[in-house]
N, C-alpha and C. Protein backbone atom coordinates (compact mmCIF):
# COMPACT_ATOMS: atom_id res chain seq x y z
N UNK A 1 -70.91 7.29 -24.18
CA UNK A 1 -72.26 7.13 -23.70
C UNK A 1 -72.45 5.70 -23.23
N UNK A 2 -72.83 5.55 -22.20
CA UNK A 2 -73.23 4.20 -21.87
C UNK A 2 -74.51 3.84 -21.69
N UNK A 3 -74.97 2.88 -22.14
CA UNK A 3 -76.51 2.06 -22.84
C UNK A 3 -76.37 0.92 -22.41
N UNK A 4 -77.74 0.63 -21.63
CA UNK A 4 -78.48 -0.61 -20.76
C UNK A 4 -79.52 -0.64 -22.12
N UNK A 5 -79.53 -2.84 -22.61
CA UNK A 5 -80.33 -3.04 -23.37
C UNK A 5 -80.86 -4.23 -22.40
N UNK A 6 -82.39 -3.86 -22.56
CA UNK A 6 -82.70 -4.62 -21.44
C UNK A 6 -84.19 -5.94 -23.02
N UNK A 7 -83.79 -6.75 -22.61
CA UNK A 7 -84.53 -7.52 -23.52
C UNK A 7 -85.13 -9.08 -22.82
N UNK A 8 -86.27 -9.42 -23.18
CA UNK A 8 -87.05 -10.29 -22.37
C UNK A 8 -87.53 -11.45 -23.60
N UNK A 9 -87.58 -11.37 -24.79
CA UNK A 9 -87.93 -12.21 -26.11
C UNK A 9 -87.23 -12.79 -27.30
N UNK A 10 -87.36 -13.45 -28.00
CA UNK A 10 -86.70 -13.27 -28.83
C UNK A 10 -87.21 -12.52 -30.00
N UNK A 11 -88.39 -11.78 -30.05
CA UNK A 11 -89.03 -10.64 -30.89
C UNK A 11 -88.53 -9.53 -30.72
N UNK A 12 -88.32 -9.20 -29.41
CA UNK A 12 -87.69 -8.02 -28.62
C UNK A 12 -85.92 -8.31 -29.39
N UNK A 13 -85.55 -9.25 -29.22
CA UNK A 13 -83.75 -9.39 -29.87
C UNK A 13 -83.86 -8.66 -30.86
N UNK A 14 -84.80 -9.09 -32.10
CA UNK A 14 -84.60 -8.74 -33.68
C UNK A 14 -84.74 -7.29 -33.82
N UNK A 15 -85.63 -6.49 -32.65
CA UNK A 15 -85.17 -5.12 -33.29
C UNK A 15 -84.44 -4.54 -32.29
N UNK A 16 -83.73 -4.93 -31.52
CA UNK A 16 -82.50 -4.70 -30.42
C UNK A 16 -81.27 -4.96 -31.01
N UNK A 17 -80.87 -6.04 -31.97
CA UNK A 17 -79.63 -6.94 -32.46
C UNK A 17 -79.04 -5.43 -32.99
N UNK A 18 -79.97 -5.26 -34.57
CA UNK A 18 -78.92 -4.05 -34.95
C UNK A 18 -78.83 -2.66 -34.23
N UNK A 19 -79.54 -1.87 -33.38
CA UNK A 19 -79.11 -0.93 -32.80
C UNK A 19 -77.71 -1.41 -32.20
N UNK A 20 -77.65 -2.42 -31.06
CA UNK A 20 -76.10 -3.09 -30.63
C UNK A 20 -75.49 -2.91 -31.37
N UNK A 21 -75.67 -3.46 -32.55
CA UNK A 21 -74.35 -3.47 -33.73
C UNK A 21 -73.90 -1.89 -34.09
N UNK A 22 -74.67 -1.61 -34.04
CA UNK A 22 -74.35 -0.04 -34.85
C UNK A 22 -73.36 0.42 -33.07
N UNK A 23 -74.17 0.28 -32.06
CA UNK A 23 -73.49 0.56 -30.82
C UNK A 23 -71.88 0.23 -31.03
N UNK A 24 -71.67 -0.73 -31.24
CA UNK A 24 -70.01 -1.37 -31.38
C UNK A 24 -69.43 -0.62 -32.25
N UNK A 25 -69.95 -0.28 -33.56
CA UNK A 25 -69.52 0.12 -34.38
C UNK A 25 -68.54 1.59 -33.99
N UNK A 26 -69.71 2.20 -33.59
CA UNK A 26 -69.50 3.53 -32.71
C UNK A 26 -68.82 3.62 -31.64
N UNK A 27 -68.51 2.29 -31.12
CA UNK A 27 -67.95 2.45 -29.49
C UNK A 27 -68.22 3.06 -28.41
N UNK A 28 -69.44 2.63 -28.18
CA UNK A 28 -70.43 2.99 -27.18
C UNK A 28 -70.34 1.64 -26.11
N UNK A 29 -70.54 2.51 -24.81
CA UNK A 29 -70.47 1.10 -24.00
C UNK A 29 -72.35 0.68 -23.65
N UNK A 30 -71.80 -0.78 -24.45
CA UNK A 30 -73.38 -0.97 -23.99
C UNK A 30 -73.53 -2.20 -23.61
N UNK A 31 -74.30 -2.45 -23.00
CA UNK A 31 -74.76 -4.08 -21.75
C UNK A 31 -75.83 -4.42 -22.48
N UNK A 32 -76.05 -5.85 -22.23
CA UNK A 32 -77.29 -6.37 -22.27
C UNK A 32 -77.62 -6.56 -20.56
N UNK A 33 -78.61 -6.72 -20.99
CA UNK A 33 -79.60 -8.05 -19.38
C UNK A 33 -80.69 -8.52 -20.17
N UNK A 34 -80.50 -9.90 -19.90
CA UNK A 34 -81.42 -10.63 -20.34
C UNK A 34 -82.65 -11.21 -19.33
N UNK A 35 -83.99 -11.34 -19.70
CA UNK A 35 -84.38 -11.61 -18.54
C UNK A 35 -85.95 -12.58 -19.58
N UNK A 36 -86.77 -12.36 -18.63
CA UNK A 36 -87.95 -13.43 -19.02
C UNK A 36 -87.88 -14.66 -20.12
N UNK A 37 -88.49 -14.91 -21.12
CA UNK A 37 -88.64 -15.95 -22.01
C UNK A 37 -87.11 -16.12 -22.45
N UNK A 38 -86.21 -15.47 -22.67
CA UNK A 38 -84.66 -15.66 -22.91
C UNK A 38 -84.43 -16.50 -22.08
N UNK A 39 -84.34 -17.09 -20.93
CA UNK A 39 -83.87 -17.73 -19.31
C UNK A 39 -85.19 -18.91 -19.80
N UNK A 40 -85.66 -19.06 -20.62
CA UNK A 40 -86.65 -20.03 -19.99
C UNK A 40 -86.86 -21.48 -20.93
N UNK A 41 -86.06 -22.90 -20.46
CA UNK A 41 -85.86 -23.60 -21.75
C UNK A 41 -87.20 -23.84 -22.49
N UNK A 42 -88.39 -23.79 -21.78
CA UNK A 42 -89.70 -23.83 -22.52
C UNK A 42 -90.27 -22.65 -23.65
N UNK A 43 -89.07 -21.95 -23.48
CA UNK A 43 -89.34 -21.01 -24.81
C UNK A 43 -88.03 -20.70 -25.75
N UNK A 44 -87.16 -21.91 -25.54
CA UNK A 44 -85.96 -22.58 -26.08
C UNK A 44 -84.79 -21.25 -25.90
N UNK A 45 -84.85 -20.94 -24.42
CA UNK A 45 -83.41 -20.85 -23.91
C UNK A 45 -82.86 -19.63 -24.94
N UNK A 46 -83.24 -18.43 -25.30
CA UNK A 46 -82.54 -17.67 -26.83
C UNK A 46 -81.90 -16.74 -26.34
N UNK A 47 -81.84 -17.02 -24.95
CA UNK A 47 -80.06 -16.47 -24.26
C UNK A 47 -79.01 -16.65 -25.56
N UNK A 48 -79.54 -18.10 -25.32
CA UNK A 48 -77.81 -18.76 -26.61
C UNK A 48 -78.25 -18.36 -27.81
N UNK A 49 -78.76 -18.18 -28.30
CA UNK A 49 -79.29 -16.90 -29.45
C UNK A 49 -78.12 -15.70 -29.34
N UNK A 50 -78.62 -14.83 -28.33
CA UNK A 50 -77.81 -13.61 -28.51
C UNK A 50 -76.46 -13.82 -28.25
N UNK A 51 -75.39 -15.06 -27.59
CA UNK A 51 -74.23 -15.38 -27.45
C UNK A 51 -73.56 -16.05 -28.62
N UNK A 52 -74.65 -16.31 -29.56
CA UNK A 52 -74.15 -16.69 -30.84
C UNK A 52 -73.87 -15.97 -31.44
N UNK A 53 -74.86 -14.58 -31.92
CA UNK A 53 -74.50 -13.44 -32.27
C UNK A 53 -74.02 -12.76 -32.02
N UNK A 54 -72.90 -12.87 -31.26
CA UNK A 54 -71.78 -12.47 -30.60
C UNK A 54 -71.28 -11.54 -29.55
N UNK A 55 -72.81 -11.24 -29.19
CA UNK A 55 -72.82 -10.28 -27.86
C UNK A 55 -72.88 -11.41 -26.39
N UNK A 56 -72.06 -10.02 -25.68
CA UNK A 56 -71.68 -10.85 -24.11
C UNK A 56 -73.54 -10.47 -23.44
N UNK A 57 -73.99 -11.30 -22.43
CA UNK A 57 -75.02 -11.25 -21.50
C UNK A 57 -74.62 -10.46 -20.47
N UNK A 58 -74.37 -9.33 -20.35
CA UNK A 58 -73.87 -8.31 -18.99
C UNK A 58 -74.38 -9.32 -17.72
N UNK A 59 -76.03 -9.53 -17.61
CA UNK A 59 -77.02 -9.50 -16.78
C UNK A 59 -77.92 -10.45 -17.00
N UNK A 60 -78.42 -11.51 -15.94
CA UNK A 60 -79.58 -12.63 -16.30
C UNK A 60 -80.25 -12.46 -14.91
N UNK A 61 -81.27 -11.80 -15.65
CA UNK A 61 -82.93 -11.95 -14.18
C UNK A 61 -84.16 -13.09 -14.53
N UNK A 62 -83.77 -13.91 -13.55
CA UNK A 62 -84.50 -14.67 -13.57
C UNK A 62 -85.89 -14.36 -12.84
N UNK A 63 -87.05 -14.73 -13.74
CA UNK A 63 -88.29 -13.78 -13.26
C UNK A 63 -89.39 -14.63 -13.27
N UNK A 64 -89.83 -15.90 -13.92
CA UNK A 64 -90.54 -16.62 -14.09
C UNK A 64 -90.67 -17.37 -12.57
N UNK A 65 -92.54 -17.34 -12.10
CA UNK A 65 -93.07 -18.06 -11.32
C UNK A 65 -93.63 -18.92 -11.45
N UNK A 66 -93.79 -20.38 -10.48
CA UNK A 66 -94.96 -21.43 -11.73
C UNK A 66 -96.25 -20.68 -11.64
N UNK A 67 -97.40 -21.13 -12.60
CA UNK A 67 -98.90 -21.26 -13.13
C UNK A 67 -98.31 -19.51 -13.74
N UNK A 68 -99.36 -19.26 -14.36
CA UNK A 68 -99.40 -18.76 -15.24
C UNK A 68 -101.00 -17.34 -14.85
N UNK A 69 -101.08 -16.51 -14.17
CA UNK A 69 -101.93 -15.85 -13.75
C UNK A 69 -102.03 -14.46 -13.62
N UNK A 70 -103.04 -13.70 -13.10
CA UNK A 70 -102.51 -12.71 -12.80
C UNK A 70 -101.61 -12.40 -11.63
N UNK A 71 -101.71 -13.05 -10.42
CA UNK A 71 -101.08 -12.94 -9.42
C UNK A 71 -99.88 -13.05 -9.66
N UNK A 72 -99.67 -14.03 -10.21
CA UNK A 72 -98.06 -14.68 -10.41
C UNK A 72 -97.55 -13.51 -11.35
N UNK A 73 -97.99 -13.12 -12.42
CA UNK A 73 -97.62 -12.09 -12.99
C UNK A 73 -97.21 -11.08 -12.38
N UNK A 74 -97.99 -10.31 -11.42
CA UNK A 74 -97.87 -9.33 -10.49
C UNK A 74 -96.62 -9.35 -10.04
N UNK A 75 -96.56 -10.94 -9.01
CA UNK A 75 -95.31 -11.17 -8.70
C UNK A 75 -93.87 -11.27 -9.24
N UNK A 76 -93.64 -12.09 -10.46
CA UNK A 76 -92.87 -12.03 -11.46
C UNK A 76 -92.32 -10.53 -11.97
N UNK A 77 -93.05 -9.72 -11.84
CA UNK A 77 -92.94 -7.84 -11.87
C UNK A 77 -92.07 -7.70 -10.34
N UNK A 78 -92.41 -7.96 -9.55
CA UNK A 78 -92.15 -7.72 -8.64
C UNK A 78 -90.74 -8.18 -8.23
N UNK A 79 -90.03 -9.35 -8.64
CA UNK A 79 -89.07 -9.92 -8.42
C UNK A 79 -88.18 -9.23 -9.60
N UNK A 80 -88.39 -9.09 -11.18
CA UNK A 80 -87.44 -8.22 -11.75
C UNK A 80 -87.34 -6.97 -11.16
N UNK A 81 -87.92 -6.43 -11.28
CA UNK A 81 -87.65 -5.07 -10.07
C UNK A 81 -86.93 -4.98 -9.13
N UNK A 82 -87.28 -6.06 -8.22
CA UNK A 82 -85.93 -6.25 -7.17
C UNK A 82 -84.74 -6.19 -7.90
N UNK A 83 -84.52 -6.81 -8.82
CA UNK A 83 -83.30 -7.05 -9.45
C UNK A 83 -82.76 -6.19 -10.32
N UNK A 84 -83.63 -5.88 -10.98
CA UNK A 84 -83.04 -4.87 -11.96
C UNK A 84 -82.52 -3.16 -11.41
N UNK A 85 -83.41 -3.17 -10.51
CA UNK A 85 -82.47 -2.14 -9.41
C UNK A 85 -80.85 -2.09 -9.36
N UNK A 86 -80.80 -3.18 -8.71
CA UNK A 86 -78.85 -3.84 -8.75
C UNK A 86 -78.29 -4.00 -10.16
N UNK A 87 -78.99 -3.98 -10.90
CA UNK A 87 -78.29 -4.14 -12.64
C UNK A 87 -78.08 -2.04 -12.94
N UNK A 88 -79.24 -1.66 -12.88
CA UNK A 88 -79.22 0.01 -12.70
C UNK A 88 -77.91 0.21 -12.12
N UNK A 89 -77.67 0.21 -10.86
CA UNK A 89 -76.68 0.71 -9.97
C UNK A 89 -75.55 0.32 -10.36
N UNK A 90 -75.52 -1.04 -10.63
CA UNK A 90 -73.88 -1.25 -11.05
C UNK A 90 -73.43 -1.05 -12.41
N UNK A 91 -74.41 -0.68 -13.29
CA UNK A 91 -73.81 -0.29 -14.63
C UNK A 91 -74.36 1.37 -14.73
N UNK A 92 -75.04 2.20 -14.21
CA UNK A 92 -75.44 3.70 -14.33
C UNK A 92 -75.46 4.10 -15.59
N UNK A 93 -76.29 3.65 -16.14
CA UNK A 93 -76.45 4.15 -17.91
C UNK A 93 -77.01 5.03 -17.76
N UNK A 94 -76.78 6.03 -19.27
CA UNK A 94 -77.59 7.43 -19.28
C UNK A 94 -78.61 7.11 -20.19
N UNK A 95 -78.55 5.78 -20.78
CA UNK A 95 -79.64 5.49 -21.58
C UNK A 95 -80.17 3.99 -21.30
N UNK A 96 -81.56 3.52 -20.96
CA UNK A 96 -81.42 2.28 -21.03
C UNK A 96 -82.40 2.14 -22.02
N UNK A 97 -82.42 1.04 -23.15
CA UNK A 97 -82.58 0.77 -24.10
C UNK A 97 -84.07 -0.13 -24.22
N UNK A 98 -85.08 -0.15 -24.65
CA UNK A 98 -86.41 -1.55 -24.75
C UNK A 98 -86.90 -1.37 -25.70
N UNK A 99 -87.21 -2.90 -26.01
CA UNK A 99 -88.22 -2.87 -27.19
C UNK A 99 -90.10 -3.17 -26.26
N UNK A 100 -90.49 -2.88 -27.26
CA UNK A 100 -91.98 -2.75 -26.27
C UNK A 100 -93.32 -2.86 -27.96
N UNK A 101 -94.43 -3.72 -27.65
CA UNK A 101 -94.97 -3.42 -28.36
C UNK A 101 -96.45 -3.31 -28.08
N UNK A 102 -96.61 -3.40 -26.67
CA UNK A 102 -97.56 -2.74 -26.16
C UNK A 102 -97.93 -1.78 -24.99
């Protein structure tokens, strides 16, 4: 089975980390992509977080616009999307994976 974990926080990591693990365990092929506050050193970079814990980064979408709004938001949607399209296609998971808490 192959599994897209798509994660944007480092809140989102902590209940993503052990499903992965159990993934390996099992030998399941599974990716990360990392994207929003992970990529961003003003929310201390926790890319290197999950490379410590010993998973590879399949995928990095960079998504952050300056100011902070709704527009820019809009946009920022708009640019992962572009991208995450091309992450879809080149890995074709039958499952892709999120944490979400609203």
């Amino acid at each position: 089975m192959k599994l897209l974990f798509l994660t944007g926080s480092r809140g989102e990591w902590g209940y993503i980390r052990p499903i992965l693990r159990l993934c390996g365990e099992r030998r399941h092929d599974a990716r990360i992509c990392a994207t929003n506050m992970h990529l961003l050193p003003a929310h201390g970079l926790t890319i290197e977080e999950i490379r410590a814990d010993g998973f590879v980064v399949d995928d990095e979408i960079y998504m952050a616009l300056e100011a902070h709004n709704r527009v820019t938001m809009a946009k920022s949607l708009g640019v992962f999307l572009s991208s995450f399209v091309d992450v879809l296609a080149r890995h074709r998971p039958d499952w892709l994976v999120l944490a979400g808490d609203r």
